[in-house]
N, C-alpha and C. Protein backbone atom coordinates (compact mmCIF):
# COMPACT_ATOMS: atom_id res chain seq x y z
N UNK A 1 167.47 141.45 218.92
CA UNK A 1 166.49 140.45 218.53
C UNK A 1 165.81 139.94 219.80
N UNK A 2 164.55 140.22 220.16
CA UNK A 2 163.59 139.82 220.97
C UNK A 2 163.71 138.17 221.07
N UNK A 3 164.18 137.38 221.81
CA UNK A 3 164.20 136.08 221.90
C UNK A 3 163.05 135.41 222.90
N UNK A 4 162.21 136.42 223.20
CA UNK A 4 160.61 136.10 224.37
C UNK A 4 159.54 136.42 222.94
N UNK A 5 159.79 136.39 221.72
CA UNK A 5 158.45 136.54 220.89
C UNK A 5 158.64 135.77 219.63
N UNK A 6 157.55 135.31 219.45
CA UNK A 6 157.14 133.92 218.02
C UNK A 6 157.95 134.70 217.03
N UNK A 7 158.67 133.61 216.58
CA UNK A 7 159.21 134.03 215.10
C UNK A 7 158.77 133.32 213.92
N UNK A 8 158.73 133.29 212.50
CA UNK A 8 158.72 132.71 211.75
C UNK A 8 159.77 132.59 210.37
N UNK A 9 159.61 131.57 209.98
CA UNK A 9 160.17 131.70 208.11
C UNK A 9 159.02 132.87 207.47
N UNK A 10 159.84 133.75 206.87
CA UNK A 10 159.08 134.75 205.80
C UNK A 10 158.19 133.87 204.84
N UNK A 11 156.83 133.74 204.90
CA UNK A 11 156.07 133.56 204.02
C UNK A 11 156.92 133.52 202.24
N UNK A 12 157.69 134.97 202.22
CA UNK A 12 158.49 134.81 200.73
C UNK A 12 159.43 134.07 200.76
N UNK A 13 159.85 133.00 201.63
CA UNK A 13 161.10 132.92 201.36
C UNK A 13 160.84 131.21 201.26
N UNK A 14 161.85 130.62 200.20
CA UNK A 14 161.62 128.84 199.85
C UNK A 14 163.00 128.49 200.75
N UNK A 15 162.76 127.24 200.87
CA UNK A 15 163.70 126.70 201.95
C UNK A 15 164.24 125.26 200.66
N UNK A 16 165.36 124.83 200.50
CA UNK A 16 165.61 124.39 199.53
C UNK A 16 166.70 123.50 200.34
N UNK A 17 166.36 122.20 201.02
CA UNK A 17 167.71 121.65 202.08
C UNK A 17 168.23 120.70 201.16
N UNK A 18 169.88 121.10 201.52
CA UNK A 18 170.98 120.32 201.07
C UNK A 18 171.43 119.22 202.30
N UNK A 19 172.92 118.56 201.71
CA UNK A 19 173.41 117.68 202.28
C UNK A 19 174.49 118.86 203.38
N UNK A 20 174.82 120.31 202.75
CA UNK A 20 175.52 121.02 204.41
C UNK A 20 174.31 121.82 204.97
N UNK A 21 173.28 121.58 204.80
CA UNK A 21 172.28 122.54 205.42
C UNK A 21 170.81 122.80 204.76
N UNK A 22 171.22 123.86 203.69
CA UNK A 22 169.98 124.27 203.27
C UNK A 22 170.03 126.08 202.26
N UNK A 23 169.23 126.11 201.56
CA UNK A 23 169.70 126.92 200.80
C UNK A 23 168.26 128.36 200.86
N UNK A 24 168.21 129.29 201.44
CA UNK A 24 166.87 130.14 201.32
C UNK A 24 167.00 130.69 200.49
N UNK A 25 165.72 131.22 199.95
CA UNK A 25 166.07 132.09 198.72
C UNK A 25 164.57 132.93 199.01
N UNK A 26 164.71 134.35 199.35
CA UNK A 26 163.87 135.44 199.51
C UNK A 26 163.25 135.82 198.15
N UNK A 27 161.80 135.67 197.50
CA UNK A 27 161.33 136.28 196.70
C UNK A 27 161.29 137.63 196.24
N UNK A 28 160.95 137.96 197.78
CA UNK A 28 160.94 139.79 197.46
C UNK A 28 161.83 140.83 197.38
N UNK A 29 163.01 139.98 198.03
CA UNK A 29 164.28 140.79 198.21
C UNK A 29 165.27 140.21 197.24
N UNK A 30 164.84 138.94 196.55
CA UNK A 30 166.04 138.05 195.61
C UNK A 30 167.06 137.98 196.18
N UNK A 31 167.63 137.84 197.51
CA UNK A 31 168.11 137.29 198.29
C UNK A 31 168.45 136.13 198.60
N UNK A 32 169.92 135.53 198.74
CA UNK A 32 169.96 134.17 198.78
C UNK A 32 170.65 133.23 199.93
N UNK A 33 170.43 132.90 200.85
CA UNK A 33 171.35 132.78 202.21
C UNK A 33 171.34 131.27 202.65
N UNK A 34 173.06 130.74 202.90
CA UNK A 34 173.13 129.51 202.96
C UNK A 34 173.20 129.48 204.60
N UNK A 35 172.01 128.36 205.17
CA UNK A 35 172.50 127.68 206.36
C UNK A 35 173.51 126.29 206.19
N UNK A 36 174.71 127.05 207.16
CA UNK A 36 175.68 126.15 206.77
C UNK A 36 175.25 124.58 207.65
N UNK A 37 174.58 124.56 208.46
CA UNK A 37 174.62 123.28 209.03
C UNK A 37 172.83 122.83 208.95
N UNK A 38 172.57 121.79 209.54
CA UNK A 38 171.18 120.99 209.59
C UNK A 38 170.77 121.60 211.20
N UNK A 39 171.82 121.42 211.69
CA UNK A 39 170.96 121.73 213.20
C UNK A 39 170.15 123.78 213.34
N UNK A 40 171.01 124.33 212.06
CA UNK A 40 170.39 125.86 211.78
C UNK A 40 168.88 125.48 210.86
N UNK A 41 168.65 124.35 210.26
CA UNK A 41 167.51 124.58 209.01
C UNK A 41 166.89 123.94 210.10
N UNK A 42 166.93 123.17 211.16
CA UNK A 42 166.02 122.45 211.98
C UNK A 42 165.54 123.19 212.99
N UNK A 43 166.83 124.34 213.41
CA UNK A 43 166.01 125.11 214.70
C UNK A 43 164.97 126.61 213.42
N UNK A 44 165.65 126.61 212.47
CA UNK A 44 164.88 127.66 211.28
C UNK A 44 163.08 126.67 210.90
N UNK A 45 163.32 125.71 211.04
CA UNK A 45 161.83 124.85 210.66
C UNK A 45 160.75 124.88 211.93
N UNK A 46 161.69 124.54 213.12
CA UNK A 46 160.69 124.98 214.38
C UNK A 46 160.30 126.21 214.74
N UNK A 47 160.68 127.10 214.25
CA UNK A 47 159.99 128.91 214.48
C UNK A 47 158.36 128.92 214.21
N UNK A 48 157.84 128.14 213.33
CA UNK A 48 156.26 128.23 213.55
C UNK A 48 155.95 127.59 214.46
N UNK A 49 156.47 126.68 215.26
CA UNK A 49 155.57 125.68 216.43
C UNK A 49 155.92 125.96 217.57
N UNK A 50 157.03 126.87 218.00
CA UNK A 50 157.09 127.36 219.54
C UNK A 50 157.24 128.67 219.38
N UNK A 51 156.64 129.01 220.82
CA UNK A 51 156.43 130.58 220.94
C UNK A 51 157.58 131.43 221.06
N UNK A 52 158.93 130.64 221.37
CA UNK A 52 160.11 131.73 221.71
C UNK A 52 161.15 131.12 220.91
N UNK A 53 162.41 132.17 220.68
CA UNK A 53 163.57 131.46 220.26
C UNK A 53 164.13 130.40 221.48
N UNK A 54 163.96 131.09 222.45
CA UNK A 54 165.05 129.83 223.23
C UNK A 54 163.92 128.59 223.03
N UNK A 55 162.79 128.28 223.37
CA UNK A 55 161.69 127.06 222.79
C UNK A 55 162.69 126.51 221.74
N UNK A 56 162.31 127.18 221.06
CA UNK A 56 163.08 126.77 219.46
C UNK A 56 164.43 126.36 219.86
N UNK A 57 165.56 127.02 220.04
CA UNK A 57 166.94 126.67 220.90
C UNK A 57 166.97 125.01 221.66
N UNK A 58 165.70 124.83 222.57
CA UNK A 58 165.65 123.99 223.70
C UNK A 58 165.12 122.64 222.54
N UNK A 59 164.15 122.99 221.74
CA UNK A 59 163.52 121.65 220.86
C UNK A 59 164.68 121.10 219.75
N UNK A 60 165.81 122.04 219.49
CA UNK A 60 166.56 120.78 218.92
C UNK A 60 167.79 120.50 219.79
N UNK A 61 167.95 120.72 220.94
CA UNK A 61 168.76 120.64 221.68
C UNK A 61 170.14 121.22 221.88
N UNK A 62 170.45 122.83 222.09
CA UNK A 62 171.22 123.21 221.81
C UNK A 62 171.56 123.75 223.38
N UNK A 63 172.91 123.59 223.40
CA UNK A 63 173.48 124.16 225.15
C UNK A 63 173.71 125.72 225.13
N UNK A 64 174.18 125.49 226.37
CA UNK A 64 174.13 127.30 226.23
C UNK A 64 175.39 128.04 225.54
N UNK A 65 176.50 127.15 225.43
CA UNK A 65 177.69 127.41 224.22
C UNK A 65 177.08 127.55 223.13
N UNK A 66 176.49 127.07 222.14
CA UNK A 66 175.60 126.53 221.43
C UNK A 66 174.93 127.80 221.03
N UNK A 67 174.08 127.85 221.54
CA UNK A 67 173.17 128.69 221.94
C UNK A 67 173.04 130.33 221.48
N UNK A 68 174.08 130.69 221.81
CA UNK A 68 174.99 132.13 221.61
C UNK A 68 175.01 132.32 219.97
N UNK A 69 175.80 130.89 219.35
CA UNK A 69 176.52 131.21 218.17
C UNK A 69 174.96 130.55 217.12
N UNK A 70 174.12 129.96 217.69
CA UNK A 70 172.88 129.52 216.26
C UNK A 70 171.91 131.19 216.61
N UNK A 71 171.53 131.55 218.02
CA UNK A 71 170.94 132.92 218.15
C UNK A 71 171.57 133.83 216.54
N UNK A 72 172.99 133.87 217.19
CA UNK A 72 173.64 134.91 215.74
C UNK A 72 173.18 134.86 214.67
N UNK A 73 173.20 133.37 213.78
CA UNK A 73 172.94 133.43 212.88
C UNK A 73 171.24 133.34 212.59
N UNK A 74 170.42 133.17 213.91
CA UNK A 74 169.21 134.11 213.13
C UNK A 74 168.79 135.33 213.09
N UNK A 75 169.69 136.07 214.07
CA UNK A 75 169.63 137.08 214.10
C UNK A 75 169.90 137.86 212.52
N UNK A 76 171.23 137.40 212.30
CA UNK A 76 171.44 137.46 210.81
C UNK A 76 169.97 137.56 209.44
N UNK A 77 169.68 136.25 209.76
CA UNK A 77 168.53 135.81 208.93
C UNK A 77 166.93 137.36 209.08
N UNK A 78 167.18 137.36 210.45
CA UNK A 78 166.27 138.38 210.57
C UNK A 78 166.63 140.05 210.13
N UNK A 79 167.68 139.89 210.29
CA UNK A 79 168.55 141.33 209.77
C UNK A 79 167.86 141.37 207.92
N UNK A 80 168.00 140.14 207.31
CA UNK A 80 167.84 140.07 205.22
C UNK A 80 166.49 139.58 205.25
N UNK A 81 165.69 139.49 206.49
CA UNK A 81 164.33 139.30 206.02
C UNK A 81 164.06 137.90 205.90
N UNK A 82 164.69 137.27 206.10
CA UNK A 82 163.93 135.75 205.94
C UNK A 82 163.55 134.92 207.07
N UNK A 83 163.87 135.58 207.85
CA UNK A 83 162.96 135.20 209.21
C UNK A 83 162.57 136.55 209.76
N UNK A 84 160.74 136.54 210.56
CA UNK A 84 160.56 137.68 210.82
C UNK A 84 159.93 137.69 211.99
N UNK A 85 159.48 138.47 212.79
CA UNK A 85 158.55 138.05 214.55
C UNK A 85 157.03 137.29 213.39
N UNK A 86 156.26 136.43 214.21
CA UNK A 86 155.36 136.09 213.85
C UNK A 86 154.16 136.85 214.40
N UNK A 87 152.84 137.22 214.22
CA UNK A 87 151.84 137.81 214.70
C UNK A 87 150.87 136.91 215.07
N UNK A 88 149.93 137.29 216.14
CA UNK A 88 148.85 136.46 216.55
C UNK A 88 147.68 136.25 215.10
């Protein structure tokens, strides 16, 4: 996963936040994937407004312990399509 290029939320996909996180649900793939915490749906909400993941990483404040284990799980997210690189 390229962490130097814009990412986004998939256009298909609804973001549905709970009290542990948040709930996606992929249109095109009917796909359904829980972010288990708030600080994953908050660094998942900033992907349209900064140009890099670590941006994104640095705007909700995550260390470099940190860091390693929220990367994973978008990596994840990008693996089922619900987050994807963004285009100019």
């Amino acid at each position: 996963m390229d962490r130097d290029i814009p990412w986004r939320l998939s256009p298909q996909v609804s973001v549905r936040p709970e009290p542990f996180g948040a709930l996606l649900y992929h249109f095109g793939t009917r796909k359904l994937s829980f972010l288990k915490d708030r600080t994953l749906l908050e660094l998942v909400e900033r992907l349209d407004v900064v140009d890099s993941l670590d941006e994104a990483c640095d705007a909700v404040g995550l260390d470099a312990h940190d860091r390693e284990r929220y990367l994973g799980a978008l990596e994840t997210l990008a693996d089922s399509a619900m987050i994807e690189q963004r285009t100019a």
